[in-house]
N, C-alpha and C. Protein backbone atom coordinates (compact mmCIF):
# COMPACT_ATOMS: atom_id res chain seq x y z
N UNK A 1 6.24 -32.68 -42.47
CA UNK A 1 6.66 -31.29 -42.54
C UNK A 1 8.18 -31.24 -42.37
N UNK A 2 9.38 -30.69 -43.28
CA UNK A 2 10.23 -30.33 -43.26
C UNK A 2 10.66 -29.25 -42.12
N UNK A 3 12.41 -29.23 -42.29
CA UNK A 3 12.60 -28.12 -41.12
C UNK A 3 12.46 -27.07 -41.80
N UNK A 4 12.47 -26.91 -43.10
CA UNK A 4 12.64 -25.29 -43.12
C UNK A 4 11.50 -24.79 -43.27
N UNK A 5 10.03 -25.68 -43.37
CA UNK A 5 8.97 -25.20 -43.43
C UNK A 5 8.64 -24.77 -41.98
N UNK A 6 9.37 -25.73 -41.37
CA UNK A 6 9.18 -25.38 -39.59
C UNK A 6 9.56 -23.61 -39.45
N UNK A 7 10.32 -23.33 -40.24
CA UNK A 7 11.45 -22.34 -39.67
C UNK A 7 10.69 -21.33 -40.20
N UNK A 8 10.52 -21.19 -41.47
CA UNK A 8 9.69 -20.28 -41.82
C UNK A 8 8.55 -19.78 -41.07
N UNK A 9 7.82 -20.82 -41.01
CA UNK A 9 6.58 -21.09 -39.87
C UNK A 9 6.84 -20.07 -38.69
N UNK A 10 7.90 -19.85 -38.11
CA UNK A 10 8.67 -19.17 -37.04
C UNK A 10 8.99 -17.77 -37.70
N UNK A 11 9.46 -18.13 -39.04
CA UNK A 11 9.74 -16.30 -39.15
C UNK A 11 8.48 -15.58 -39.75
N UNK A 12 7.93 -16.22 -39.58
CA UNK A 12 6.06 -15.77 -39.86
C UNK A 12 5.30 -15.10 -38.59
N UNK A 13 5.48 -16.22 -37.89
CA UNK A 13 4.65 -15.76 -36.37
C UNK A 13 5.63 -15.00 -35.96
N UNK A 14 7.19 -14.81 -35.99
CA UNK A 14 7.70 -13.26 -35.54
C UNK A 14 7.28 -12.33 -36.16
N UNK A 15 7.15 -12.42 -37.44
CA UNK A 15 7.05 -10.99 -38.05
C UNK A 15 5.46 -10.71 -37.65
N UNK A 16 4.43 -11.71 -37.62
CA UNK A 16 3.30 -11.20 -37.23
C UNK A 16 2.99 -10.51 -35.49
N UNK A 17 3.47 -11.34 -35.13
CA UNK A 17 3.86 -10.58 -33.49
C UNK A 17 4.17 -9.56 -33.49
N UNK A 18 5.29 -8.69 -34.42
CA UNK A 18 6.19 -7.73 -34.24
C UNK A 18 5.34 -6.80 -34.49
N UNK A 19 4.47 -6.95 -35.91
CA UNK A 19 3.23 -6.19 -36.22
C UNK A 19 2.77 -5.89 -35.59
N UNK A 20 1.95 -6.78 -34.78
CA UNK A 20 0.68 -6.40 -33.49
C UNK A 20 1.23 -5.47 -32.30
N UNK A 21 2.18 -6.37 -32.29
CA UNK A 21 3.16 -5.05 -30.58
C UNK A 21 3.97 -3.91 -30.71
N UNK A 22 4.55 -4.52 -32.26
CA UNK A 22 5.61 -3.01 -32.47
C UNK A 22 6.40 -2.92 -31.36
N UNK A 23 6.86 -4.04 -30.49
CA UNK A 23 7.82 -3.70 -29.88
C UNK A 23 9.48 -3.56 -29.89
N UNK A 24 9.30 -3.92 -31.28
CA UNK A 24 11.30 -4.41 -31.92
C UNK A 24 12.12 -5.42 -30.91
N UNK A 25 11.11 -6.61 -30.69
CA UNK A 25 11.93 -7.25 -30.01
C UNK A 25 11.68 -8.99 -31.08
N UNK A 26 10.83 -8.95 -31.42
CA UNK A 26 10.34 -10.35 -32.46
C UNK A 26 10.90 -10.40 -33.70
N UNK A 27 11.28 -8.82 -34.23
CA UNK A 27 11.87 -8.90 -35.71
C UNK A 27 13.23 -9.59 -35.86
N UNK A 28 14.59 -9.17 -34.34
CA UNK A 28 15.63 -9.91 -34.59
C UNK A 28 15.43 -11.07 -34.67
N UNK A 29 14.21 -11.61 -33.86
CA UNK A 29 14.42 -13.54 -33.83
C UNK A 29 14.02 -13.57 -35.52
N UNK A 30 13.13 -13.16 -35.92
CA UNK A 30 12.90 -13.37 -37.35
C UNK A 30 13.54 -13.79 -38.42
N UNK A 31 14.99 -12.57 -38.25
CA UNK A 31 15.88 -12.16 -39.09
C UNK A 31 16.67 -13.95 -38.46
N UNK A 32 16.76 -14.49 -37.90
CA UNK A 32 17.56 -15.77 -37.20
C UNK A 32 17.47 -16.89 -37.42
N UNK A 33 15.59 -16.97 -37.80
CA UNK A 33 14.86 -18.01 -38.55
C UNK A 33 14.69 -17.96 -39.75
N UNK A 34 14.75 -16.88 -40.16
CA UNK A 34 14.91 -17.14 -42.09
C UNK A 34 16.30 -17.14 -42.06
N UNK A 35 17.68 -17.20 -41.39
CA UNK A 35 18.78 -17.80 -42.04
C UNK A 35 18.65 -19.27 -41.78
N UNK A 36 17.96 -19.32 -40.40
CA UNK A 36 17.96 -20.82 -40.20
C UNK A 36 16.91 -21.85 -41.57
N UNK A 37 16.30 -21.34 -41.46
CA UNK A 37 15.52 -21.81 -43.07
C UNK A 37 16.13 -21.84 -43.86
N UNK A 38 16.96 -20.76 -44.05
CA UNK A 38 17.76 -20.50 -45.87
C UNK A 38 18.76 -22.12 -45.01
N UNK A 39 19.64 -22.47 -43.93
CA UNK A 39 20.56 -23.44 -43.45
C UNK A 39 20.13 -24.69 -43.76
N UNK A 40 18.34 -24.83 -43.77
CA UNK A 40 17.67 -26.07 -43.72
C UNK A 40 17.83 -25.96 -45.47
N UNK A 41 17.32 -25.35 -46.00
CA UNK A 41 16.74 -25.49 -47.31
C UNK A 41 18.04 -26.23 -47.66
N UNK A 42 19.26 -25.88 -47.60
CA UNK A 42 20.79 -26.46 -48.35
C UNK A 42 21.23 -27.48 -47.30
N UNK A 43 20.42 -28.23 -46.02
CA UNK A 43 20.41 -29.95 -46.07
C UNK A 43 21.40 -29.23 -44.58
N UNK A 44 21.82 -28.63 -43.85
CA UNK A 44 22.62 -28.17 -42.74
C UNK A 44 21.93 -28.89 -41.42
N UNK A 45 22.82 -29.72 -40.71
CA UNK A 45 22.25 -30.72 -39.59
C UNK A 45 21.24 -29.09 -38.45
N UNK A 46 20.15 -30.28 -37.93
CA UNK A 46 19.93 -29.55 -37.32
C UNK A 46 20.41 -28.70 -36.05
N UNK A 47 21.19 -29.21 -35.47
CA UNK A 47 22.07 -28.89 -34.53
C UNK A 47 22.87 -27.05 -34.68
N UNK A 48 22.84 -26.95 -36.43
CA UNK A 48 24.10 -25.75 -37.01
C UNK A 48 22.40 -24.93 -37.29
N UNK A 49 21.06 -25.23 -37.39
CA UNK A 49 20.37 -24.36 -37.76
C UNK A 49 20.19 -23.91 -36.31
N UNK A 50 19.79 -23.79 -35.54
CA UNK A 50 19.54 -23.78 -34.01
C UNK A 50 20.74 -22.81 -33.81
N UNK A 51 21.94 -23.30 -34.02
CA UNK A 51 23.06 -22.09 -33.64
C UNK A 51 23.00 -21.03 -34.61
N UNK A 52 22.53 -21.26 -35.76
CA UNK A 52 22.59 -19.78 -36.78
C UNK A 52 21.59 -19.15 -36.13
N UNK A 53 20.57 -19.89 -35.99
CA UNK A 53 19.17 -18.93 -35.41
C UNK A 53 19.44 -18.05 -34.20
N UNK A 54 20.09 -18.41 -33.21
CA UNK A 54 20.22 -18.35 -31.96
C UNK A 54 21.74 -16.93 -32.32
N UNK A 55 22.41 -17.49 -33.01
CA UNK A 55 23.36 -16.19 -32.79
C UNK A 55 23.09 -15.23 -34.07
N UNK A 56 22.46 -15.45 -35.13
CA UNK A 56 21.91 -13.87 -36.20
C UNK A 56 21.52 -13.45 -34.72
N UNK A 57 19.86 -13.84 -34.88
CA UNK A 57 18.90 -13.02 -33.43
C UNK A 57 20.14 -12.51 -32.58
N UNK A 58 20.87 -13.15 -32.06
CA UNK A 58 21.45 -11.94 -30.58
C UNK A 58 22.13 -10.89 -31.79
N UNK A 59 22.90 -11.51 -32.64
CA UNK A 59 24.04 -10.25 -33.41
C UNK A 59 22.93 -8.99 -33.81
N UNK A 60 21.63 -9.19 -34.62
CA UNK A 60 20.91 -8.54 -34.89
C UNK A 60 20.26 -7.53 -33.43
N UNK A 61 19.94 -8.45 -32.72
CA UNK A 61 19.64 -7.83 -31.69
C UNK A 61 20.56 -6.53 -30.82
N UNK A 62 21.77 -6.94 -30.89
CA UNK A 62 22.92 -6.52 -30.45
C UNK A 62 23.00 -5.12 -30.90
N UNK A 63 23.53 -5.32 -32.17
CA UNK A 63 23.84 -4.33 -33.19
C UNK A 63 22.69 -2.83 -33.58
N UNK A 64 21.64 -4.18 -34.12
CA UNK A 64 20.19 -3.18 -35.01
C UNK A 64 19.21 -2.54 -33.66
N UNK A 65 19.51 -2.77 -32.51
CA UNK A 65 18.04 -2.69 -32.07
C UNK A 65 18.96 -1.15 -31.21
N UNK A 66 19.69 -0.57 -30.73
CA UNK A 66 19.94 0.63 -30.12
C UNK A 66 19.36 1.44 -31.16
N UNK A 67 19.87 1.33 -32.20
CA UNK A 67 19.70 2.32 -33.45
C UNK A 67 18.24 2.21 -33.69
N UNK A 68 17.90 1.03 -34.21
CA UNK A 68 16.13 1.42 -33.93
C UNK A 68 15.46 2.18 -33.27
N UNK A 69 15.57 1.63 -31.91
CA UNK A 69 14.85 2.31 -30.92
C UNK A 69 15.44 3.97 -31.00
N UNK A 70 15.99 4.23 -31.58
CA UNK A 70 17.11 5.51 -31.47
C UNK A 70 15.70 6.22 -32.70
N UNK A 71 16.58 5.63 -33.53
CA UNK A 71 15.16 6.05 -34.93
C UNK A 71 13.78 5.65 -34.87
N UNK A 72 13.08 4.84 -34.03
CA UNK A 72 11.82 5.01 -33.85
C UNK A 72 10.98 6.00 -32.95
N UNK A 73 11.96 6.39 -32.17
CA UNK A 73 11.69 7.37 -31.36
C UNK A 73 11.95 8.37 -30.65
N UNK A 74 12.89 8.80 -32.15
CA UNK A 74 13.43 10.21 -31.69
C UNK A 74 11.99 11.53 -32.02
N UNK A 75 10.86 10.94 -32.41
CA UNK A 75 10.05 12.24 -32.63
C UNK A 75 8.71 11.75 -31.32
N UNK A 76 9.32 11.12 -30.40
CA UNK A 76 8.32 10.91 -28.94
C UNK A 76 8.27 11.93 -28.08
N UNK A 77 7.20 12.18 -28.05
CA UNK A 77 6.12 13.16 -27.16
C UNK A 77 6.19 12.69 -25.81
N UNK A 78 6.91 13.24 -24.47
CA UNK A 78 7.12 12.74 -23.39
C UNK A 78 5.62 12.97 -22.91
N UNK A 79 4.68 11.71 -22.39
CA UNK A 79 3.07 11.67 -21.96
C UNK A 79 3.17 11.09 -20.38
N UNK A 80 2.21 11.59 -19.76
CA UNK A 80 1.81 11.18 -18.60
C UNK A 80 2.66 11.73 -17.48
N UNK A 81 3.01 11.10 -16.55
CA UNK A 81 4.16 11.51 -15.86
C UNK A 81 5.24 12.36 -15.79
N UNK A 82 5.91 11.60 -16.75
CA UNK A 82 7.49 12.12 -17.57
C UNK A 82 6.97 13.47 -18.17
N UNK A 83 5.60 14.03 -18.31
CA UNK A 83 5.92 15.27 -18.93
C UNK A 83 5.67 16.33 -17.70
N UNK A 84 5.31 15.82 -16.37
CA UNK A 84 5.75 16.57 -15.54
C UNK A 84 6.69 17.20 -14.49
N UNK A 85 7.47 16.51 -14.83
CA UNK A 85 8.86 17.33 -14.77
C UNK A 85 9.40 18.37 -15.00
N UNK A 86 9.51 19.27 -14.26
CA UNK A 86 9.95 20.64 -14.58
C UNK A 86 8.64 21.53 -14.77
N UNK A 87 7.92 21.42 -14.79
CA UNK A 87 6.73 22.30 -14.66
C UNK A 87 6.03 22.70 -13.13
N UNK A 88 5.10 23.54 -12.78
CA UNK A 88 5.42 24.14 -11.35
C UNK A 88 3.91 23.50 -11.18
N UNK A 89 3.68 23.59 -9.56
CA UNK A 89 2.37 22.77 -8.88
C UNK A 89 2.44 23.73 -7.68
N UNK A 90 0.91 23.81 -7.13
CA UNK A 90 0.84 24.16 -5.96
C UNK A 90 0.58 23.46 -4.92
N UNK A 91 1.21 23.99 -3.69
CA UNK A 91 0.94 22.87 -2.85
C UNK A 91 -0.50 23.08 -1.91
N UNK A 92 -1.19 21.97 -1.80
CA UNK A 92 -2.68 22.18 -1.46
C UNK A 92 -2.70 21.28 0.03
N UNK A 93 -1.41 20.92 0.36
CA UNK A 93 -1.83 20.13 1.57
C UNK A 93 -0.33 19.78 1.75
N UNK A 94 0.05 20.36 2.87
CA UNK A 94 1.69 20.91 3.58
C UNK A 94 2.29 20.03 3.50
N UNK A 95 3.75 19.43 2.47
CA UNK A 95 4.64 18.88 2.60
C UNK A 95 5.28 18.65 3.53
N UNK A 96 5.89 17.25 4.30
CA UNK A 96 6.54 17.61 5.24
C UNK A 96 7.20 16.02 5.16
N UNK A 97 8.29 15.85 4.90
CA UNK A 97 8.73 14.32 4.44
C UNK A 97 9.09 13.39 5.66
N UNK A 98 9.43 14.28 6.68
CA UNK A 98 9.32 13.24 8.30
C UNK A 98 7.96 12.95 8.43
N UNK A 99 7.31 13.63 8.28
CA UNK A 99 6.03 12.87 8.97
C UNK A 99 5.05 12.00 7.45
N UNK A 100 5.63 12.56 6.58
CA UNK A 100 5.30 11.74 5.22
C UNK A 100 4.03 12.34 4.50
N UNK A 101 4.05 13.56 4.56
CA UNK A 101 2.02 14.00 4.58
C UNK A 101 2.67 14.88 3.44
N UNK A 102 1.66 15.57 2.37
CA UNK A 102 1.99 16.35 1.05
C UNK A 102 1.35 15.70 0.14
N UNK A 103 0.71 17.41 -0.54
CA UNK A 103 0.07 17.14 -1.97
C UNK A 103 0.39 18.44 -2.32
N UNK A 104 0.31 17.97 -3.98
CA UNK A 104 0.24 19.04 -4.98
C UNK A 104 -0.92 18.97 -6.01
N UNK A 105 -1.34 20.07 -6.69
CA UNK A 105 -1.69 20.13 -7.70
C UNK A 105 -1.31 20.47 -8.89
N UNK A 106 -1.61 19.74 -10.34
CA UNK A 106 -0.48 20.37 -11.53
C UNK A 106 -1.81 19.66 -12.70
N UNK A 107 -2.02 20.62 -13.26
CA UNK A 107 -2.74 20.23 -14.49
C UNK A 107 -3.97 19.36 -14.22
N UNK A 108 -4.72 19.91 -12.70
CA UNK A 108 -5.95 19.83 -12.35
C UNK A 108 -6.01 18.30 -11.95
N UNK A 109 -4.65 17.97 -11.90
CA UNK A 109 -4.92 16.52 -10.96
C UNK A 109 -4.35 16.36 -9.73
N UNK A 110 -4.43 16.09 -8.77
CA UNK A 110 -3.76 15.95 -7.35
C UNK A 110 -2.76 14.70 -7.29
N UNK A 111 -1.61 15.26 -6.99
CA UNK A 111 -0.71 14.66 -6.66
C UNK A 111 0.11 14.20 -5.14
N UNK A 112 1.01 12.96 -4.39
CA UNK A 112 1.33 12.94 -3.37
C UNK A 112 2.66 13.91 -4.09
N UNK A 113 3.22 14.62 -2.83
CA UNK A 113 4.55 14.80 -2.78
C UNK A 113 5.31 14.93 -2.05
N UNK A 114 6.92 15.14 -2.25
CA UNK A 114 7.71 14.97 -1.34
C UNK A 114 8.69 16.27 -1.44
N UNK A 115 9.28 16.78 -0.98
CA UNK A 115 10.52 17.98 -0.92
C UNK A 115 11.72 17.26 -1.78
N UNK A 116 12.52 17.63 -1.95
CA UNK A 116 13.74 17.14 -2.93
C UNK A 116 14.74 16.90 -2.09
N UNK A 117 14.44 17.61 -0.84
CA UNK A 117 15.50 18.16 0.23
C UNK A 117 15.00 17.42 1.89
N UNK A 118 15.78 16.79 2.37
CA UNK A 118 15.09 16.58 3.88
C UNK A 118 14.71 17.95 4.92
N UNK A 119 14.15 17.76 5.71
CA UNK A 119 14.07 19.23 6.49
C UNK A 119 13.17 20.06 6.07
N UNK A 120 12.86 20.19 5.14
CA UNK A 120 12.11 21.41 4.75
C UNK A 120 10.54 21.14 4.43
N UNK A 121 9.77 21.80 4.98
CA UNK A 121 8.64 22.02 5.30
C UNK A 121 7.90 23.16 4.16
N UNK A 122 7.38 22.48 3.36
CA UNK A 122 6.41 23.56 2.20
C UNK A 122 4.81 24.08 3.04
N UNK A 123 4.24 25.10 3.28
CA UNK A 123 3.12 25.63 3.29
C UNK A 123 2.38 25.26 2.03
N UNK A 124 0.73 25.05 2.65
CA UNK A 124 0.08 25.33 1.70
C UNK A 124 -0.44 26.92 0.61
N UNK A 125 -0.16 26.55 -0.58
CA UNK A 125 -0.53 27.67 -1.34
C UNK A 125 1.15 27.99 -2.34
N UNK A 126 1.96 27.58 -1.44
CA UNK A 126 3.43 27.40 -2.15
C UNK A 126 3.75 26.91 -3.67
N UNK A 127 4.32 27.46 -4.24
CA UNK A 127 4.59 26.90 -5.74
C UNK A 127 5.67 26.20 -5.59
N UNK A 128 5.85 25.20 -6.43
CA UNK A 128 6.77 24.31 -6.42
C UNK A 128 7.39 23.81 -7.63
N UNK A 129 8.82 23.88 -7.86
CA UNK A 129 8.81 22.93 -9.36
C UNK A 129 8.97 21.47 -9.13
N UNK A 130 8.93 20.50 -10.11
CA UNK A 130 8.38 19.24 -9.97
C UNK A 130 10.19 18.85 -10.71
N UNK A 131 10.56 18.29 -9.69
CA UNK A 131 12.25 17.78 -10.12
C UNK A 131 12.03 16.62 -10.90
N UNK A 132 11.25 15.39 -10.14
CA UNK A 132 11.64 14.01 -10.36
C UNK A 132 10.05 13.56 -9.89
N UNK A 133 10.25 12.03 -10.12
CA UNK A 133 9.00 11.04 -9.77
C UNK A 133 9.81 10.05 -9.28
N UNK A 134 9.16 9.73 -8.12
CA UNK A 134 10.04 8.74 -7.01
C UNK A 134 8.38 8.15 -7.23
N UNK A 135 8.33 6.68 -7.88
CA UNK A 135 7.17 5.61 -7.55
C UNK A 135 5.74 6.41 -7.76
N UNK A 136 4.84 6.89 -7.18
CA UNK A 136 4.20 7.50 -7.61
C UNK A 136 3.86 9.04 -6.86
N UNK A 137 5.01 9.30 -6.74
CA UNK A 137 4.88 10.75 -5.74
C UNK A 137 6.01 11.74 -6.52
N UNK A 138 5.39 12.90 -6.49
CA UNK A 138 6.14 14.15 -7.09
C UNK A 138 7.48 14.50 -6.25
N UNK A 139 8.37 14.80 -6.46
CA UNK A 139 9.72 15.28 -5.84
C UNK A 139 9.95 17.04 -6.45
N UNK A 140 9.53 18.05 -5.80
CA UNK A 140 9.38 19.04 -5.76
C UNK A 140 10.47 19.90 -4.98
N UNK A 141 10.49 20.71 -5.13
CA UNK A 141 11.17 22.25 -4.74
C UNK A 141 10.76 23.17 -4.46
N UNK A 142 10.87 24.34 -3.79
CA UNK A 142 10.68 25.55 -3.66
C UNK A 142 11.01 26.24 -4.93
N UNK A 143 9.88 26.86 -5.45
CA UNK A 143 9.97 27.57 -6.84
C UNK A 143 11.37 29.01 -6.38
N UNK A 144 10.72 29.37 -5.37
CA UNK A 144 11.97 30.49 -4.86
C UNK A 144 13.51 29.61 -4.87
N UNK A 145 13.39 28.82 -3.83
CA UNK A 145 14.87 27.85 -3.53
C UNK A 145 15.17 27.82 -5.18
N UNK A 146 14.94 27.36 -5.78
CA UNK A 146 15.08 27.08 -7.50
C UNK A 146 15.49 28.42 -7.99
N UNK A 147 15.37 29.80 -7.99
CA UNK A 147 15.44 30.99 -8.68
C UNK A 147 17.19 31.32 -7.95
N UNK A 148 16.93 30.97 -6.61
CA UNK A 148 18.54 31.07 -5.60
C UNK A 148 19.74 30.42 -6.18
N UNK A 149 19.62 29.07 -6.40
CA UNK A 149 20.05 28.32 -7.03
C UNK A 149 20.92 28.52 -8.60
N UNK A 150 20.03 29.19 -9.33
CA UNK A 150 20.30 29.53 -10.85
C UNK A 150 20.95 30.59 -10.91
């Protein structure tokens, strides 16, 4: 077996990888191994295919992949988590971040949470907006404190 059949061989199983995961991270090596192939095919020591391969992939990588990811997913639907942000929850079990105790509810699932603010103590039945996600706990506000604010 020749090198550039090797190489090809390589820009095969990237492009098939890239398929299955769609993650835009297998296509630059791809683009690295078919120059390195096109390097083999015209007799180039192996030593100069290895460096073409190795620097297309980063230049490609470098360059093509912000913009990808830019254009693959500028029409993404923020899911799970990330789409609760900024939307309001009640509190069903008294916030209180010294002693570490708090829940909310938001879209019929129960959540831990925390105040945004040290000191401050939420009642149950309180509305809250949902600032941030610290690990897996809501970072909330006083829906009032929030109206003061604006």
């Amino acid at each position: 077996m020749n090198l550039t059949t090797i190489w090809l061989i390589v820009f095969v199983a990237c492009i098939v990888i890239e398929i299955i995961t769609m993650g835009l991270t297998t296509i630059w090596f791809a683009g690295g191994a078919l120059v390195a192939a096109i390097s083999a095919a015209v007799g180039a020591p192996l030593w100069l295919q290895i460096v073409l391969c190795v620097v297309v992939s980063l230049v490609l990588l470098y360059f093509t992949r912000p913009i990808a990811v830019k254009y693959f997913n500028k029409d993404r639907v923020k899911t799970n988590a990330e789409s609760l942000v900024g939307r309001q929850a009640i509190v069903i079990s008294e916030i209180d971040n010294l002693q570490g105790i708090g829940q909310v509810t938001v879209g019929g699932q129960e959540w831990t949470a925390r105040t945004t603010e040290e000191g401050i103590t939420l009642p149950v039945g309180s509305v809250v907006v949902i600032r941030a996600i610290s690990g897996v706990k809501l970072m909330v506000e006083e829906k009032t404190q929030q109206k003061k604010e604006d």
